[in-house]
Protein backbone atom coordinates (compact mmCIF):
# COMPACT_ATOMS: atom_id res chain seq x y z
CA UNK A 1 31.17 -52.83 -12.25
CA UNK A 2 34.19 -51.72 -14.20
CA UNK A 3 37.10 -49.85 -11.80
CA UNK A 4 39.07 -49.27 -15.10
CA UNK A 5 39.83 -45.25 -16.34
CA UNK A 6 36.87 -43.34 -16.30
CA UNK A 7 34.73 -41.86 -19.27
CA UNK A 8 33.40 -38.68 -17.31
CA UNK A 9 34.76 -36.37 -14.94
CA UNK A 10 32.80 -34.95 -12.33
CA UNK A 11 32.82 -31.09 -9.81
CA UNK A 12 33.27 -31.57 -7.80
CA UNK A 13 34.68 -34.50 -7.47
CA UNK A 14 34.61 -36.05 -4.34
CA UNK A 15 31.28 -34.66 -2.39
CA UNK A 16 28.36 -32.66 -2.41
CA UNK A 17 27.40 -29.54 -0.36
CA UNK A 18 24.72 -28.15 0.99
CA UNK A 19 23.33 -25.08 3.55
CA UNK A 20 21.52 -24.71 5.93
CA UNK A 21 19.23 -24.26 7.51
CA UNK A 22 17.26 -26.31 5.62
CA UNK A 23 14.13 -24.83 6.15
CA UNK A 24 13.62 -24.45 2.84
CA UNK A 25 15.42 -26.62 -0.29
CA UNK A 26 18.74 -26.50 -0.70
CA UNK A 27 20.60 -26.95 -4.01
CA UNK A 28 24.11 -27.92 -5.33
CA UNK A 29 25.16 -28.43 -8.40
CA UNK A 30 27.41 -31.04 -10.23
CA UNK A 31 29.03 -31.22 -13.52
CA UNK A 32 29.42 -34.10 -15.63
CA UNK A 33 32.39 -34.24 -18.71
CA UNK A 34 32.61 -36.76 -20.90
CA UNK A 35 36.02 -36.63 -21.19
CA UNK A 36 36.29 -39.10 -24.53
CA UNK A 37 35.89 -39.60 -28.30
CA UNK A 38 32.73 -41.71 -27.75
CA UNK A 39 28.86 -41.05 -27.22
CA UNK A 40 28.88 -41.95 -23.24
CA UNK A 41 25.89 -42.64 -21.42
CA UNK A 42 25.21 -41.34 -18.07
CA UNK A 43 22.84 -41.68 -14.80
CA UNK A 44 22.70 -40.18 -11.67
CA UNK A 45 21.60 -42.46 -8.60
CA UNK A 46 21.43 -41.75 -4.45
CA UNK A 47 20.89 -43.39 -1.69
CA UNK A 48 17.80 -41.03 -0.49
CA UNK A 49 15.67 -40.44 -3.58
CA UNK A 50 12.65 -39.14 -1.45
CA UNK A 51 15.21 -36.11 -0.16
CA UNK A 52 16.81 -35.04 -3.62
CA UNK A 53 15.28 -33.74 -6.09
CA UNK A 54 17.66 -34.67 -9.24
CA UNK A 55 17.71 -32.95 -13.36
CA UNK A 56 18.62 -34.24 -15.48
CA UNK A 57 18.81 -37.74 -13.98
CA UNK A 58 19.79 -39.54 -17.12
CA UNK A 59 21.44 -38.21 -20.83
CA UNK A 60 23.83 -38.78 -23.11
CA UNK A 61 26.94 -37.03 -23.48
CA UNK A 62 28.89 -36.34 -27.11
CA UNK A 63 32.66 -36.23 -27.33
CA UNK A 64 33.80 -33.78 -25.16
CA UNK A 65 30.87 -32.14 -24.15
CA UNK A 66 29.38 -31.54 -20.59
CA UNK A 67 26.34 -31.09 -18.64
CA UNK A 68 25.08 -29.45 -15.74
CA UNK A 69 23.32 -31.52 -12.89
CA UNK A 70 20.96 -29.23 -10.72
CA UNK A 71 20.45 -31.84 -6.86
CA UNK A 72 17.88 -30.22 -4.70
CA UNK A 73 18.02 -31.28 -0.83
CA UNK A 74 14.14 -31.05 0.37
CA UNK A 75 13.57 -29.61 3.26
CA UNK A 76 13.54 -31.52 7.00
CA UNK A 77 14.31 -31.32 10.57
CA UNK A 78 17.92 -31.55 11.38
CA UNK A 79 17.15 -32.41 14.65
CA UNK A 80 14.58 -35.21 14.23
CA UNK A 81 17.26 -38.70 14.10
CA UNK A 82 14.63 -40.38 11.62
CA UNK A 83 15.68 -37.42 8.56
CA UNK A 84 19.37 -37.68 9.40
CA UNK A 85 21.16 -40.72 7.37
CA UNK A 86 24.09 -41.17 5.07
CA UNK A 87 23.26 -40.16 1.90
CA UNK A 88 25.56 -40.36 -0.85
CA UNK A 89 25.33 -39.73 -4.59
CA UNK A 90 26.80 -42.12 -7.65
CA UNK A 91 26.98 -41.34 -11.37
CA UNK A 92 27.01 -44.49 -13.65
CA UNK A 93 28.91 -43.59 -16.92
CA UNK A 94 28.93 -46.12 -19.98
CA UNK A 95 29.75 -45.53 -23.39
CA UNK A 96 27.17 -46.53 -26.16
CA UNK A 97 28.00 -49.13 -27.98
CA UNK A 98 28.99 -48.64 -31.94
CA UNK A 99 25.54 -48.68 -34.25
CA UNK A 100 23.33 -48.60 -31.53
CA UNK A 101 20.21 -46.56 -32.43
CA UNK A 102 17.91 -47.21 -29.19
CA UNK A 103 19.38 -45.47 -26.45
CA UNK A 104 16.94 -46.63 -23.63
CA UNK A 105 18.74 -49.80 -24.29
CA UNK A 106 22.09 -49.34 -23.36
CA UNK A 107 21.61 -50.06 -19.26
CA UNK A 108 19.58 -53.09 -20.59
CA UNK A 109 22.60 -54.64 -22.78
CA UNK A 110 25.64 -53.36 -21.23
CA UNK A 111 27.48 -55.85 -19.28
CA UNK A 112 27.80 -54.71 -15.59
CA UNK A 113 31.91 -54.80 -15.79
CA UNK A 114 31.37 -51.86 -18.72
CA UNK A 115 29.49 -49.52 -16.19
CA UNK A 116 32.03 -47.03 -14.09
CA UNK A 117 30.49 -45.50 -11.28
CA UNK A 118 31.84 -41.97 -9.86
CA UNK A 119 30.74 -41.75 -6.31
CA UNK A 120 30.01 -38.83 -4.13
CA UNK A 121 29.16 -38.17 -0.64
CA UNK A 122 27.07 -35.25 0.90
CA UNK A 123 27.92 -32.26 3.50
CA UNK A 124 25.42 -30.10 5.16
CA UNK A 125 26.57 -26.86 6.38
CA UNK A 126 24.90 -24.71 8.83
CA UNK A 127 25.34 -20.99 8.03
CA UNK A 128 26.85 -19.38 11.31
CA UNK A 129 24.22 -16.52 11.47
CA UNK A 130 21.31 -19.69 12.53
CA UNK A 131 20.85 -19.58 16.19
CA UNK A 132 18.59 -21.41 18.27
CA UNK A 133 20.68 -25.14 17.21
CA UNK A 134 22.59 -26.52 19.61
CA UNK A 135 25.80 -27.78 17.68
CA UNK A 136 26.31 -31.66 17.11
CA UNK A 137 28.17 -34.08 14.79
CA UNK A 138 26.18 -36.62 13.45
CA UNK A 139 28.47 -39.84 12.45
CA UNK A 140 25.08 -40.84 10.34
CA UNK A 141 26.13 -38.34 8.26
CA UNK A 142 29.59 -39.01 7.77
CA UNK A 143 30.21 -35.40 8.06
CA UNK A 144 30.00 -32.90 10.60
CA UNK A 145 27.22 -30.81 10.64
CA UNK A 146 28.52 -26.64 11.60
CA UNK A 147 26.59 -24.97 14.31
CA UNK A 148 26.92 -22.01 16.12
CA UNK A 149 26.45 -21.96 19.97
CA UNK A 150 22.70 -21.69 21.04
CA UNK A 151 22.01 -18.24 23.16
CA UNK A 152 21.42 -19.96 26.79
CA UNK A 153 17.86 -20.23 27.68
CA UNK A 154 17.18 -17.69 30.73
CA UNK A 155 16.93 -20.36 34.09
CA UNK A 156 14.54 -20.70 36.47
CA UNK A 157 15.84 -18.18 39.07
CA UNK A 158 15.30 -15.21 36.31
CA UNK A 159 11.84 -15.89 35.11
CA UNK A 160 10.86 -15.92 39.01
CA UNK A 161 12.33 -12.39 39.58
CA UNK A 162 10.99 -11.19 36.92
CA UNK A 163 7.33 -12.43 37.35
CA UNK A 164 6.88 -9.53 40.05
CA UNK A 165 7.54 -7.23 37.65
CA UNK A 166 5.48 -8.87 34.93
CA UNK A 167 2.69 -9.31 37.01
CA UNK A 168 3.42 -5.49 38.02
CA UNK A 169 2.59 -4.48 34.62
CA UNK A 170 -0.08 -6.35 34.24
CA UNK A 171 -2.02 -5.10 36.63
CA UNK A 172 -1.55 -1.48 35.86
CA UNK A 173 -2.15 -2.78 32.14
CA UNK A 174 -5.43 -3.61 33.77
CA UNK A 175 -6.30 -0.33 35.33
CA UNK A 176 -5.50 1.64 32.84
CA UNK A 177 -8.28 -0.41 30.75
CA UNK A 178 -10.94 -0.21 33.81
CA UNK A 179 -10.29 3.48 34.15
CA UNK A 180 -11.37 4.18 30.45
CA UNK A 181 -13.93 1.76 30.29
CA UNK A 182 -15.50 3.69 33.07
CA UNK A 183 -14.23 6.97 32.13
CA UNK A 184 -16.57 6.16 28.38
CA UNK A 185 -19.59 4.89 30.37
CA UNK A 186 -19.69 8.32 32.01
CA UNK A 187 -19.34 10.15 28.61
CA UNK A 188 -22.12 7.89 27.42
CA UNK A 189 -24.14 8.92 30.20
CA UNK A 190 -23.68 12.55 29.80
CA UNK A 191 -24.43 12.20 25.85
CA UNK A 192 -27.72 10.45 26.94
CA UNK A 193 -28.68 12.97 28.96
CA UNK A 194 -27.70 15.58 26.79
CA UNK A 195 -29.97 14.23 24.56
CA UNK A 196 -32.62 13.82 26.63
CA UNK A 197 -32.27 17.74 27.56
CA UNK A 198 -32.11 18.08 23.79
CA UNK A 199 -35.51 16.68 23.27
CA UNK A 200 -37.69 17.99 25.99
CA UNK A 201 -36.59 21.53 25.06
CA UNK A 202 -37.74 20.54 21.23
CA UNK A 203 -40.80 19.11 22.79
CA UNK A 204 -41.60 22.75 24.92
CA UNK A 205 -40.55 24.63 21.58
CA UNK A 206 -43.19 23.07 19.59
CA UNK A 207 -45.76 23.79 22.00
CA UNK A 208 -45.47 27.57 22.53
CA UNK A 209 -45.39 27.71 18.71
CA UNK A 210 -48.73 25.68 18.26
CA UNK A 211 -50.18 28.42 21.23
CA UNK A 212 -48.71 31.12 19.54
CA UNK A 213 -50.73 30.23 16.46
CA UNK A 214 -53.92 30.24 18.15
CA UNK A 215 -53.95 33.22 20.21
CA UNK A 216 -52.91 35.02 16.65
CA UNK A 217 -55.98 33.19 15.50
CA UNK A 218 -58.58 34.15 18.23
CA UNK A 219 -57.49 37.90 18.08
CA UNK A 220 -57.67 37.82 14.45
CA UNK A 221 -60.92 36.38 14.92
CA UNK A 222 -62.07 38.97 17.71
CA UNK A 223 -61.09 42.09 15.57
CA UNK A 224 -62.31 41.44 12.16
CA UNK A 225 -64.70 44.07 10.10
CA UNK A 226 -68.04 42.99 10.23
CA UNK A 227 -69.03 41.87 6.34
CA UNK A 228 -72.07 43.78 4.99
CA UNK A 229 -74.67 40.89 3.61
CA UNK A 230 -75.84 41.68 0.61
CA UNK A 231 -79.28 43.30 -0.54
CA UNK A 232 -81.89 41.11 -1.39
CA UNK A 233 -83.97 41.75 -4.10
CA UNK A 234 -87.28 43.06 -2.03
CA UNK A 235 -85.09 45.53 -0.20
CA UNK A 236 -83.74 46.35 -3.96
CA UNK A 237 -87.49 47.54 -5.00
CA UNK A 238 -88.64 49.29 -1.69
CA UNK A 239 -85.69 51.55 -2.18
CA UNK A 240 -86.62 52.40 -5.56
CA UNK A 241 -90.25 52.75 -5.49
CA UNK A 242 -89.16 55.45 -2.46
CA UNK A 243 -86.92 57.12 -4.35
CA UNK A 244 -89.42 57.54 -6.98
CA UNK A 245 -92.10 58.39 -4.59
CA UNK A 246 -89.79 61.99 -3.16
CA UNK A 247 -88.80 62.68 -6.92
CA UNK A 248 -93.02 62.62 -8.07
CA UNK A 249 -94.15 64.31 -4.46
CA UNK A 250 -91.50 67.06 -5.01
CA UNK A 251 -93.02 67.75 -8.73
CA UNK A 252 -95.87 68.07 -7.21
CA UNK A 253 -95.34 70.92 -4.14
C-alpha cells in the first residue's frame, strides 16, 4: 500500500477514545476529509469487528467534502483477559479512477500501491467517579486503562466483631415477630369468642320472642267473646207462630 501524501484527513488523527465503564456501549466519533480535487473512495477497517459497531463503513467522498464516522465500543468485562486486546482502527482512502461508473469496483481494480491507509489506535478511559475496579495497565491495550482506587474490602477481624451485634439484632428482630404473632392469635381468640357470645345471645333472643307470641296467643284465645251461632230455620218459625199465638189470644181476652 501506497505511503505517498494522503487524500483524506482524519479527527482525530492519531487514536480513538472511549469511557468507561463500559457497561453499556460506548461511542466515539471520527471525521473523514477528503482533502482533494478528486472523487476519493473510503473504508473503515479494525482489528475487532465483533466489538465495534462501525457507520458508515464505506462511501465516497466529493472534492472537499467530509463525513462523519459514528464507532460504537460494545459492551464487556474489563476485567475478564479474554475481552482485553489491541484493537486498532485503519481507514483505506483511494481515489476513483477517471470514467469509472461502478463504484463497488474500485477496491476490486485498484492496485494495492494506490490504497493509503490512515491508522488509528484505541484508548479506554475509566471515568474517576467508578469504584469497585482495582486500577491496572493493560500492555494488551497499548494504553493505560484510568482507575480510581477500590474502597478496601472490610477484613476478617471486622465482620467477626460485628457478627455479635448482627446476630444481636437478629434475634430481637425475631421477638419482636413472635410477640405479635402471639399478641394476633390472642385477638383472634377474643374475636371468636366474641362471636360466639354474639350468637348464643341471638339464639336466646329468638326464643323469648317465639314464647312471647304464644302466650299472646293462648290469652287471646282464653278471653275471646263467645260467637252467637246463627238461627236455624225451625227455631225461625216457632218464634213466629208464638208471636202470633199472644197477638190472636190477646184479641181475644
Amino acid at each position: 500500500m501506497s505511503h505517498t501524501m494522503p487524500l483524506i484527513a482524519v479527527e482525530p488523527e492519531n487514536e480513538l477514545r472511549f469511557k468507561g465503564p463500559f457497561n453499556g456501549p460506548s461511542t466515539a466519533t471520527m471525521v473523514i476529509s477528503n482533502k482533494t480535487e478528486k472523487r476519493v473512495c473510503f473504508k473503515v477497517k479494525t482489528t475487532a469487528p465483533r466489538k465495534y459497531c462501525v457507520k458508515p463503513t464505506t462511501g465516497v467522498l466529493e472534492a472537499n467534502s467530509s463525513v462523519t464516522i459514528l464507532v460504537s465500543l460494545q459492551p464487556f468485562d474489563i476485567n475478564d483477559p479474554a475481552e482485553r486486546g489491541k484493537h486498532k482502527f485503519q481507514v483505506l482512502s483511494v481515489a476513483v479512477p477517471e470514467g469509472m461508473i461502478n463504484l463497488d469496483n474500485v477496491w476490486k481494480e485498484v492496485a494495492p500501491e494506490d490504497i493509503h491507509v490512515w491508522k488509528l489506535k484505541c484508548i479506554l478511559d475509566l471515568p474517576p467517579h467508578v469504584e469497585g475496579i482495582v486500577p491496572k495497565k493493560s500492555p494488551e491495550l497499548g494504553a493505560a486503562i484510568e482507575q480510581p482506587d477500590a474502597t478496601p474490602p472490610r477484613t476478617q477481624t471486622e465482620l467477626k466483631q460485628s457478627s455479635p451485634q448482627i446476630e444481636k439484632k437478629l434475634l430481637e428482630a425475631d421477638q419482636r415477630a413472635v410477640e405479635e404473632i402471639n399478641r394476633l392469635r390472642e385477638d383472634i381468640a377474643r374475636m371468636t369468642q366474641d362471636n360466639l357470645k354474639l350468637r348464643e345471645e341471638s339464639i336466646r333472643m329468638n326464643r323469648a320472642a317465639s314464647i312471647g307470641e304464644s302466650k299472646a296467643d293462648n290469652f287471646a284465645r282464653a278471653h275471646a267473646q263467645p260467637i252467637a251461632e246463627p238461627m236455624t230455620y225451625t227455631t225461625i218459625i216457632f218464634v213466629l207462630v208464638a208471636v202470633l199465638l199472644g197477638y190472636i189470644a190477646g184479641k181475644i181476652y
